[in-house]
N, C-alpha and C. Protein backbone atom coordinates (compact mmCIF):
# COMPACT_ATOMS: atom_id res chain seq x y z
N UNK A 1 25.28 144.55 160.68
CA UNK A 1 24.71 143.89 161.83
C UNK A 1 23.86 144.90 162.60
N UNK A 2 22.68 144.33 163.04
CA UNK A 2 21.88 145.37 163.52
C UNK A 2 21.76 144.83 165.00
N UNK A 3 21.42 145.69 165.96
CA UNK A 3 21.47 145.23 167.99
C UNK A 3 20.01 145.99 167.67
N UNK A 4 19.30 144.74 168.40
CA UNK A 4 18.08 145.21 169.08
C UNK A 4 17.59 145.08 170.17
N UNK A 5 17.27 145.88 171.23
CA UNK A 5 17.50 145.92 172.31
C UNK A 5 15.81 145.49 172.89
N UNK A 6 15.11 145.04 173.59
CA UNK A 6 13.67 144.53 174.27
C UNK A 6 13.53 144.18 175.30
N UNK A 7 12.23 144.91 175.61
CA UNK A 7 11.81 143.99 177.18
C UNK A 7 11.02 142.72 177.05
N UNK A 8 11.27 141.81 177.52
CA UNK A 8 10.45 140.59 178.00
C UNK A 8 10.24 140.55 179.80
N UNK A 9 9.07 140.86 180.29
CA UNK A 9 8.73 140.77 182.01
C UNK A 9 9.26 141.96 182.82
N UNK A 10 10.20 141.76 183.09
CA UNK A 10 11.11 142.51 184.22
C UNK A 10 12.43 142.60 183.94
N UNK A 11 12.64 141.89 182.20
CA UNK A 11 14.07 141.96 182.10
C UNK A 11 14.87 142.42 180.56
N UNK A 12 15.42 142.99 180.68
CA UNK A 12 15.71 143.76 178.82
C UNK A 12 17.30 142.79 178.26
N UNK A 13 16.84 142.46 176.88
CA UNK A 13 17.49 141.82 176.65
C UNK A 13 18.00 142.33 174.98
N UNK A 14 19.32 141.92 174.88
CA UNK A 14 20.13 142.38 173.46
C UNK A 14 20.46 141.43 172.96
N UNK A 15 20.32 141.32 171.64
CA UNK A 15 20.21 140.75 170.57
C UNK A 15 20.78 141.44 169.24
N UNK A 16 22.11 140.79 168.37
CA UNK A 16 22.75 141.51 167.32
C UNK A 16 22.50 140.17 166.25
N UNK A 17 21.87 140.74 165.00
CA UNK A 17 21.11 140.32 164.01
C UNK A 17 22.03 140.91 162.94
N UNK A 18 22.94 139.73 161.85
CA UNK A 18 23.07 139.97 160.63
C UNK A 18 22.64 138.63 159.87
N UNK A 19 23.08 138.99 158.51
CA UNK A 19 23.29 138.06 157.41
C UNK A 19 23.82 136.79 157.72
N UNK A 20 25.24 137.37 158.66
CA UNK A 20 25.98 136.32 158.81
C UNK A 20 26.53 136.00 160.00
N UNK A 21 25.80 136.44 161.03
CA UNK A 21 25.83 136.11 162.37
C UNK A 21 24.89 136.50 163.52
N UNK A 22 24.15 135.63 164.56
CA UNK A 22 23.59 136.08 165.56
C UNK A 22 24.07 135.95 166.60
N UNK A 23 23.99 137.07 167.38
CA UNK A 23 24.56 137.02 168.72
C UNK A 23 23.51 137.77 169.77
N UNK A 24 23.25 136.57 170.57
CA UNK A 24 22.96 136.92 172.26
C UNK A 24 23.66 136.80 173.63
N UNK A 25 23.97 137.60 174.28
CA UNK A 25 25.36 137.33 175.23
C UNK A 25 26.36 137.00 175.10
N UNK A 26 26.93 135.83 175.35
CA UNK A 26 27.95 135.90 174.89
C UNK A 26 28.34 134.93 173.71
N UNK A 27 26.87 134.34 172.95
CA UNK A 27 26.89 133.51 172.46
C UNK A 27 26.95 133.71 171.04
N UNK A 28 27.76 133.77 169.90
CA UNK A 28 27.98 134.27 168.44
C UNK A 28 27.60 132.86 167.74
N UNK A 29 26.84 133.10 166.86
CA UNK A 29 26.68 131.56 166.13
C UNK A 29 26.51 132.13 164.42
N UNK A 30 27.71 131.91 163.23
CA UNK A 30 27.66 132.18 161.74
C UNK A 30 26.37 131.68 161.73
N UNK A 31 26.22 131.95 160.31
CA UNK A 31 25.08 131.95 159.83
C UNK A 31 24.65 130.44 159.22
N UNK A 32 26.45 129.89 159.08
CA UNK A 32 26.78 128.62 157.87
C UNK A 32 26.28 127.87 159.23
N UNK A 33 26.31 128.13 160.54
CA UNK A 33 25.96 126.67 161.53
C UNK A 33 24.44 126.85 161.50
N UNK A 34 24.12 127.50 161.47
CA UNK A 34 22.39 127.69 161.85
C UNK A 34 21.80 126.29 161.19
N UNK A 35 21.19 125.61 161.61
CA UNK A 35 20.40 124.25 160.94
C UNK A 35 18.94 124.58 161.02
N UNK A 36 18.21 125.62 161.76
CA UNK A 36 16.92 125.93 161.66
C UNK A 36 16.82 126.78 163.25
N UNK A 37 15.66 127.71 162.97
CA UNK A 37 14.82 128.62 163.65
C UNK A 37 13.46 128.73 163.57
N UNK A 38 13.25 128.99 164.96
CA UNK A 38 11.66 128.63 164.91
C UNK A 38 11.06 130.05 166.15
N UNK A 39 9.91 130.60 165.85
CA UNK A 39 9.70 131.40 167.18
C UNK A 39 8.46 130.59 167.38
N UNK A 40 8.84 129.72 168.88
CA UNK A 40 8.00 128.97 169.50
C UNK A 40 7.17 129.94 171.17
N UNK A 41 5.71 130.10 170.88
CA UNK A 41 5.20 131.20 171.39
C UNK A 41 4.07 130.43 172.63
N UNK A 42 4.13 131.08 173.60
CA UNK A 42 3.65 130.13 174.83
C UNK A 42 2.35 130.80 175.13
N UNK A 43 1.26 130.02 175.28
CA UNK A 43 -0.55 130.81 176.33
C UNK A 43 0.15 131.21 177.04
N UNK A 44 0.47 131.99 177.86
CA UNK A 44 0.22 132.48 179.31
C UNK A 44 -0.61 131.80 180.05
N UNK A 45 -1.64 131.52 180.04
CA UNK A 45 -2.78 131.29 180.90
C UNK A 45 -2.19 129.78 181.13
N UNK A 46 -2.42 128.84 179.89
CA UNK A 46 -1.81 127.44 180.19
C UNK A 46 -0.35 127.88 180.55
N UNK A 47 0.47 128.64 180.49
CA UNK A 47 1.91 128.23 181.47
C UNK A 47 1.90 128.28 182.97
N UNK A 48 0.91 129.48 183.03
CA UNK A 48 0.96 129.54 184.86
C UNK A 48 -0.18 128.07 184.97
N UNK A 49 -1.01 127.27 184.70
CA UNK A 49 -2.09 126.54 184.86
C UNK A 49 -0.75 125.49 184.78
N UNK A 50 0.41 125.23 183.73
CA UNK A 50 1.49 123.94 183.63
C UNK A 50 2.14 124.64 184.58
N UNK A 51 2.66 125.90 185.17
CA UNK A 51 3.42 125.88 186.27
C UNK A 51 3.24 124.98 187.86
N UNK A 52 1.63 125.65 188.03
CA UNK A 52 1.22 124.94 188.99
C UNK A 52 1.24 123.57 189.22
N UNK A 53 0.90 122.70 187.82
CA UNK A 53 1.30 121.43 187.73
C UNK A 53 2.40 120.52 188.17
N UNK A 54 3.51 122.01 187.87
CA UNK A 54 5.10 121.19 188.32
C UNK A 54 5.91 121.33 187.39
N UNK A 55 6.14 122.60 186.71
CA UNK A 55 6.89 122.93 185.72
C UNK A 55 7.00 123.01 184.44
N UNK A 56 8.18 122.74 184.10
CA UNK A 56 8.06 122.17 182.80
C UNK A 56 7.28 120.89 182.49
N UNK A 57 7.34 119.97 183.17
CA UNK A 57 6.02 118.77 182.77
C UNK A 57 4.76 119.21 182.92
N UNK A 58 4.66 120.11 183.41
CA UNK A 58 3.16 121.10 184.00
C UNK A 58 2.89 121.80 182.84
N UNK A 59 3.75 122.26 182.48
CA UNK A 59 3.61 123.00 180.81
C UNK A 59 3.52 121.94 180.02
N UNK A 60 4.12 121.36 179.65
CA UNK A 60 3.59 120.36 178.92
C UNK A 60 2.47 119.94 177.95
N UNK A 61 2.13 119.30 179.52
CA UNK A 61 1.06 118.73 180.06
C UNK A 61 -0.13 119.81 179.34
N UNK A 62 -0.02 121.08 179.97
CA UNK A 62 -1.39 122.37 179.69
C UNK A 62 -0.93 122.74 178.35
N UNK A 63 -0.02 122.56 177.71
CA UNK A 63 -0.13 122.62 176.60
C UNK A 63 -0.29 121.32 175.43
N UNK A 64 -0.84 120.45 176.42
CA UNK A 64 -1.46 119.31 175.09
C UNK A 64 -0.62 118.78 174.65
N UNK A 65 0.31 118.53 175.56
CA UNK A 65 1.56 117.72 174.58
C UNK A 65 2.43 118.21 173.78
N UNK A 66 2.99 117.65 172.78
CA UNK A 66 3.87 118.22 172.10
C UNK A 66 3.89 118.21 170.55
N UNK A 67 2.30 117.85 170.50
CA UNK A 67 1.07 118.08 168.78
C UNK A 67 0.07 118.50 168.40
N UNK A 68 -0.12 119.07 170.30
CA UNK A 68 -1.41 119.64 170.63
C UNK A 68 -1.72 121.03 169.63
N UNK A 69 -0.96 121.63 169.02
CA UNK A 69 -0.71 123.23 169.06
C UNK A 69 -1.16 123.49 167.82
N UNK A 70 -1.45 122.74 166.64
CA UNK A 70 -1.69 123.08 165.39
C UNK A 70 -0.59 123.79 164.84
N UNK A 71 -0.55 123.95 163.30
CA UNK A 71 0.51 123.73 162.63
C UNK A 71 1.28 125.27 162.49
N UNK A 72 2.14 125.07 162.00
CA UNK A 72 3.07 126.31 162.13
C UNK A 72 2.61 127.10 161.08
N UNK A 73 3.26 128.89 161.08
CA UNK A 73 2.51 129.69 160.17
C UNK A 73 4.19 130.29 159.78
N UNK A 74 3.93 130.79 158.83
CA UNK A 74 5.76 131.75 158.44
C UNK A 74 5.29 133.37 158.31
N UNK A 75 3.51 133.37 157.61
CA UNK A 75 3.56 134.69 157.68
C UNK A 75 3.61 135.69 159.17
N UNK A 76 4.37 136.59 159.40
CA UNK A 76 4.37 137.15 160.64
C UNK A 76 3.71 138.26 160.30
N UNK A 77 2.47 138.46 159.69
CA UNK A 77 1.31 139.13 159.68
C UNK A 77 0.30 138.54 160.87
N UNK A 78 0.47 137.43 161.27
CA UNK A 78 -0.53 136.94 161.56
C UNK A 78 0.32 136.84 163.07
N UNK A 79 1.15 137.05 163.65
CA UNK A 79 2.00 136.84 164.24
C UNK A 79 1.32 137.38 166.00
N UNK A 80 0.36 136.47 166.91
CA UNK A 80 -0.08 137.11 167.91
C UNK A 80 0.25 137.80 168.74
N UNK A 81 0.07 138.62 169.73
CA UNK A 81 0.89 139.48 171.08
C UNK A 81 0.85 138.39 171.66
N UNK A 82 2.27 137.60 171.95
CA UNK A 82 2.21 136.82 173.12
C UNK A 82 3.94 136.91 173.54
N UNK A 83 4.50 136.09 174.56
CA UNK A 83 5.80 135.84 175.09
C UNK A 83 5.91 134.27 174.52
N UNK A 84 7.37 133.92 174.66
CA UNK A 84 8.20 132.82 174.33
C UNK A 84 9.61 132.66 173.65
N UNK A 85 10.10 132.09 172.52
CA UNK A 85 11.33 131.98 172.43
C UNK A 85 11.28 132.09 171.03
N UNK A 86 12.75 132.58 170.82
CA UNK A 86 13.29 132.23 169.89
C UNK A 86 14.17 130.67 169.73
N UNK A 87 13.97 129.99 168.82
CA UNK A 87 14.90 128.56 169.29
C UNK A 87 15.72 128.38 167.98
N UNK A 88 16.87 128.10 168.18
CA UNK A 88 18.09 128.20 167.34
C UNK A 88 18.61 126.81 167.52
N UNK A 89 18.53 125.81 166.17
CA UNK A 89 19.56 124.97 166.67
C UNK A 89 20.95 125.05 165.70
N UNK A 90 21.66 124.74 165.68
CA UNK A 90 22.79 125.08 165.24
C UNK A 90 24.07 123.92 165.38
N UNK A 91 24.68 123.82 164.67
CA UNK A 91 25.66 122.84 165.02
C UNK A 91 27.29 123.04 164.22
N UNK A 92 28.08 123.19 165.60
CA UNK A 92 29.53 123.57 165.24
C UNK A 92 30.54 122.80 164.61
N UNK A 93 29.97 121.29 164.75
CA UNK A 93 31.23 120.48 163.90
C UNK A 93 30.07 119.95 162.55
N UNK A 94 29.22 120.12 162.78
CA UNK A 94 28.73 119.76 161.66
C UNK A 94 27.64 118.30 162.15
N UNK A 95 27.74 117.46 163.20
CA UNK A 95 27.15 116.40 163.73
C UNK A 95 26.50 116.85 164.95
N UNK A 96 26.98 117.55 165.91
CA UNK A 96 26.25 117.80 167.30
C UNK A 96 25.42 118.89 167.08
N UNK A 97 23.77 118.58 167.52
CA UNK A 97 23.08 119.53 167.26
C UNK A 97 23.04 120.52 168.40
N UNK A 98 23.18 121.25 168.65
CA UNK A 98 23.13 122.60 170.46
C UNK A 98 21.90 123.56 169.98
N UNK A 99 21.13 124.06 170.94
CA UNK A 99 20.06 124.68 171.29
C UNK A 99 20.16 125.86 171.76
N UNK A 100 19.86 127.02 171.46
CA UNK A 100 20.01 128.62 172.00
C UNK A 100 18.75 128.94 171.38
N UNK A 101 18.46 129.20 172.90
CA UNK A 101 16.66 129.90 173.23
C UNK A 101 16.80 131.12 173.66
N UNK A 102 16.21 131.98 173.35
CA UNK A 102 15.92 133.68 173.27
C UNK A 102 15.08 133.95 173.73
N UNK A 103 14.87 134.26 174.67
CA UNK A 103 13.29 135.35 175.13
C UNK A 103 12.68 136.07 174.26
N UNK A 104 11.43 135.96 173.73
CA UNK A 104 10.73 136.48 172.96
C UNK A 104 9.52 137.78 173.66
N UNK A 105 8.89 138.85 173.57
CA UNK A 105 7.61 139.38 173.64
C UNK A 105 7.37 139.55 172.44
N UNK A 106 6.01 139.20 171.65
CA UNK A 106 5.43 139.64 170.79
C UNK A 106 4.78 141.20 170.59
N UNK A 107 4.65 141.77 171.74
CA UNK A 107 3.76 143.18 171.92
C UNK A 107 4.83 144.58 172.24
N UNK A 108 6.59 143.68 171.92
CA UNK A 108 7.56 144.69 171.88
C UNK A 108 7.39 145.25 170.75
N UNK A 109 7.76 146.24 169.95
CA UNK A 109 8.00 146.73 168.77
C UNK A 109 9.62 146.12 168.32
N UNK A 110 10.77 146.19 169.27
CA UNK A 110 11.57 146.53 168.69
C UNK A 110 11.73 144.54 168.71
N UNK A 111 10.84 143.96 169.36
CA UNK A 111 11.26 142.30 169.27
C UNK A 111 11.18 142.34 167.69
N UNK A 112 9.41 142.43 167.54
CA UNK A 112 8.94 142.44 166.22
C UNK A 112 9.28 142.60 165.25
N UNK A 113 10.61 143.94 165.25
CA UNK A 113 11.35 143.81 164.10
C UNK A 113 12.47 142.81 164.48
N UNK A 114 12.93 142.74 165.17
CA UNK A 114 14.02 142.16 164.95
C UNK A 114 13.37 140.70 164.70
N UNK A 115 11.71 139.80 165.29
CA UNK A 115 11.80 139.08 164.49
C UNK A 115 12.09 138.72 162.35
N UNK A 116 10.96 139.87 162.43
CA UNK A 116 10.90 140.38 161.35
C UNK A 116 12.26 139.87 160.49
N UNK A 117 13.39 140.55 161.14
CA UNK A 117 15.00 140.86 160.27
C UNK A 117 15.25 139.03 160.69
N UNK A 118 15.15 138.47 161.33
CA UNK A 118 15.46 137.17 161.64
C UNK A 118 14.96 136.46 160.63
N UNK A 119 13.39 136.50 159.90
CA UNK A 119 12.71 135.59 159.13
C UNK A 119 13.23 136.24 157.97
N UNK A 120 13.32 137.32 157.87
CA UNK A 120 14.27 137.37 156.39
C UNK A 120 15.50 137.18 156.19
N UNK A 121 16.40 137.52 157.20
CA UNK A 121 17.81 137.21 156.90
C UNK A 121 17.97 135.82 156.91
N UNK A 122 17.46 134.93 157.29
CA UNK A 122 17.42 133.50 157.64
C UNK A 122 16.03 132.54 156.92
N UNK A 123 15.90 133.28 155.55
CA UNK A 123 14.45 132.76 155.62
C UNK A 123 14.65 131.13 155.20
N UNK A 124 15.76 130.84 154.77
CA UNK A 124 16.07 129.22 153.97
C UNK A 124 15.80 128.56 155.44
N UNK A 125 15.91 128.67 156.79
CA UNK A 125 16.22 128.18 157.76
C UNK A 125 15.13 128.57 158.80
N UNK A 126 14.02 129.36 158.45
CA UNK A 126 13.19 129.64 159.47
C UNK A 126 12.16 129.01 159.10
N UNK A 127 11.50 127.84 160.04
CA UNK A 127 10.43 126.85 159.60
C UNK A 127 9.31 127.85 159.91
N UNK A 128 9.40 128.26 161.31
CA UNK A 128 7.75 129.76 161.10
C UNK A 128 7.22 129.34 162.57
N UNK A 129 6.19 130.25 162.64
CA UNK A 129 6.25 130.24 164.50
C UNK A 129 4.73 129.45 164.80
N UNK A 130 4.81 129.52 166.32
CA UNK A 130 3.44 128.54 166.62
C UNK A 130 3.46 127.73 168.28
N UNK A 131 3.16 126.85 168.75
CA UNK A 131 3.35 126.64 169.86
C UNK A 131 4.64 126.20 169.77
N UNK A 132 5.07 126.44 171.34
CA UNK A 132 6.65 126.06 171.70
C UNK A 132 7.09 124.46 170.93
N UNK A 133 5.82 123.16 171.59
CA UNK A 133 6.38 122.17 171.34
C UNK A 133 6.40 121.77 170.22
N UNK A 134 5.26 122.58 168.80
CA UNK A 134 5.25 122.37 167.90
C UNK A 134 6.91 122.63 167.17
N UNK A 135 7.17 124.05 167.62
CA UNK A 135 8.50 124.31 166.89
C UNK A 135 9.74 123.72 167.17
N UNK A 136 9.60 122.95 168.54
CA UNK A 136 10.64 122.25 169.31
C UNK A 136 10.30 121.08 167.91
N UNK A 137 9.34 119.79 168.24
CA UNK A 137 9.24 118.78 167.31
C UNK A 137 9.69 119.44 165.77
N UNK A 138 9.69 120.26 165.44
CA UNK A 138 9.75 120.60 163.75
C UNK A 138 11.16 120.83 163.63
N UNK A 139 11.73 121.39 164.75
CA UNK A 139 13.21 121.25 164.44
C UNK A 139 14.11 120.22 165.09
N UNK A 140 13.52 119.07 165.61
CA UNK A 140 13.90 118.11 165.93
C UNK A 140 14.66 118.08 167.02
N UNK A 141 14.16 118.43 167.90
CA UNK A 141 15.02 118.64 169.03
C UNK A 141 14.42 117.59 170.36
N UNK A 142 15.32 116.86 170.79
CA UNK A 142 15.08 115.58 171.57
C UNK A 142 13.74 116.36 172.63
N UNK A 143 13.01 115.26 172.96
CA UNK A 143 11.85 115.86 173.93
C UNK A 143 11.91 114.61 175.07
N UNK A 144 12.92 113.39 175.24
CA UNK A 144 13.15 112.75 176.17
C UNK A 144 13.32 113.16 177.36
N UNK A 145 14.17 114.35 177.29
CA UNK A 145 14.16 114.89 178.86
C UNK A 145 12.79 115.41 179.57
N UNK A 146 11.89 115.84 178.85
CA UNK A 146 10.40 116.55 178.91
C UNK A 146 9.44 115.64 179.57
N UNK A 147 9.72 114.02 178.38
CA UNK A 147 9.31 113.11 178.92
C UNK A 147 9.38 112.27 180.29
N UNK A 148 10.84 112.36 180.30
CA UNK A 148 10.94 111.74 181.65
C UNK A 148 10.70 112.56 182.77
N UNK A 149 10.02 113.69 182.26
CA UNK A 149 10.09 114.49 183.71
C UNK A 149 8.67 114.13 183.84
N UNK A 150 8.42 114.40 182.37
CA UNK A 150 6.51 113.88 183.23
C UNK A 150 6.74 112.20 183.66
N UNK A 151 6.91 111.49 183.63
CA UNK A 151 6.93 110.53 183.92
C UNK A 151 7.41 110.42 185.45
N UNK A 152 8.55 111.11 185.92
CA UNK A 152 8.89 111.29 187.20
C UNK A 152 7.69 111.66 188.09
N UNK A 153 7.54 113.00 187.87
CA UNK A 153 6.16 113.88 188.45
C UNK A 153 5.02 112.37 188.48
N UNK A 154 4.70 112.21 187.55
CA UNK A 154 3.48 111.11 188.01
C UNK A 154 3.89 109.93 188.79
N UNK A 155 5.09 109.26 188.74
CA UNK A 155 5.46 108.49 189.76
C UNK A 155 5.52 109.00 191.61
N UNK A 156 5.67 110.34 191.41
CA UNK A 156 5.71 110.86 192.75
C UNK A 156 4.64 110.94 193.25
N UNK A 157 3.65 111.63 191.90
CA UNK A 157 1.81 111.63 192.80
C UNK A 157 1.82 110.18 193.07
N UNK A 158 1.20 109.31 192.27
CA UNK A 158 1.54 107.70 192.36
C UNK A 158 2.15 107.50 194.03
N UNK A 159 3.00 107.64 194.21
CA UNK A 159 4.05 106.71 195.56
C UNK A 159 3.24 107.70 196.66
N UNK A 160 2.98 109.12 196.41
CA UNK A 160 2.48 109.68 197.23
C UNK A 160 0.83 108.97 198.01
N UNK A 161 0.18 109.42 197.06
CA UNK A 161 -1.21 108.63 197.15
C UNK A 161 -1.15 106.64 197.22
N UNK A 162 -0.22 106.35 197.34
CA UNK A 162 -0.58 104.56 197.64
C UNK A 162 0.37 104.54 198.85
N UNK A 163 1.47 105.96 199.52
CA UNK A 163 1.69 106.02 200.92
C UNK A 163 0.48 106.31 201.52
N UNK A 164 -0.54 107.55 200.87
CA UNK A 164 -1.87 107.75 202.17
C UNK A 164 -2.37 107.18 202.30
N UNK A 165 -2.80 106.37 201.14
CA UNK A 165 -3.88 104.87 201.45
C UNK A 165 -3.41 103.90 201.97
N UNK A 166 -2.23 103.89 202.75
CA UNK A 166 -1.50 102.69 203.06
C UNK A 166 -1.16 103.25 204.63
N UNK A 167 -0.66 104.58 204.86
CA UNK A 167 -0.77 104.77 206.35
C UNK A 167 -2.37 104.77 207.03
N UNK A 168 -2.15 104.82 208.52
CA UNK A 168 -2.81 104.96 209.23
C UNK A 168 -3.37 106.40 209.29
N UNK A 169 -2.32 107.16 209.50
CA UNK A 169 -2.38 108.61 210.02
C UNK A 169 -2.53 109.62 208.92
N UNK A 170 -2.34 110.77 208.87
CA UNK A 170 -1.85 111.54 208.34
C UNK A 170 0.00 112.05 208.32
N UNK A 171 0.27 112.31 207.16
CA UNK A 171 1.96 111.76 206.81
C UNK A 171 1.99 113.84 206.72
């Protein structure tokens, strides 16, 4: 088992990588639960542009949806300097699928390998990296909650704007 230690922002994070187990914090997951891995990798520019929007539906949104992103790649030759996740789904009885997301930098060295040791030790199970929502959809991971948030957010502009046109004053 190998620990690789990285910065992502302002914050350093550990990560222990084998054959037959990954562990981040306090979270250990065999190798036999792993159901797929994906390193789903975010613009910068569109996250602060979806932050401003209103979050995660703000991201979203600046990232084109969730087919916007073009298709996934496995070689990590090609692998850009950017930030995002590692996404793990995994499932302990064998029916419930659970989600463990990793902070990613691409422009770490020591991420890089340890992606590196991830796409090989796991290669039956690593679909290959690309935008977040692309790798989210490829490993099938519900996007209802995503949805209803954009859907919320626009009901609020909505109620907002048909209150101003409907008061007198300023609200």
């Amino acid at each position: 088992m190998e620990k690789f230690t990285y910065k992502v922002a302002f914050f350093t994070h550990e990560i222990s990588v084998g054959k037959d187990l990954i562990t981040y914090k306090d979270k250990s997951i065999p190798a036999n639960q792993v159901t797929g891995i994906g390193f789903g990798l975010v613009n910068i520019g569109r996250q602060v542009a979806g932050q401003l929007l209103g979050g995660i539906a703000g991201a979203i949104i600046a990232e084109k949806g969730f087919s916007g992103n073009g298709p996934l790649d496995k070689n990590l030759t090609n692998l850009p300097g950017a930030m995002g996740q590692i996404v793990i789904t995994y499932s302990e009885d064998g029916t419930n699928q659970k989600v463990l997301r990793v902070p990613i930098s691409t422009t770490d060295e020591n991420c890089k390998r340890m992606l590196e040791t991830i796409a090989k030790d796991f290669s039956t199970k690593f679909v290959g990296f690309g935008g977040q929502p692309v790798v989210e959809k490829e490993l099938k991971i519900s996007q209802k909650a995503a949805w209803i948030a954009v859907g919320i957010i626009f009901a609020i502009i909505i109620g907002i704007g048909v209150f101003a046109a409907l008061s007198e004053g300023q609200f």
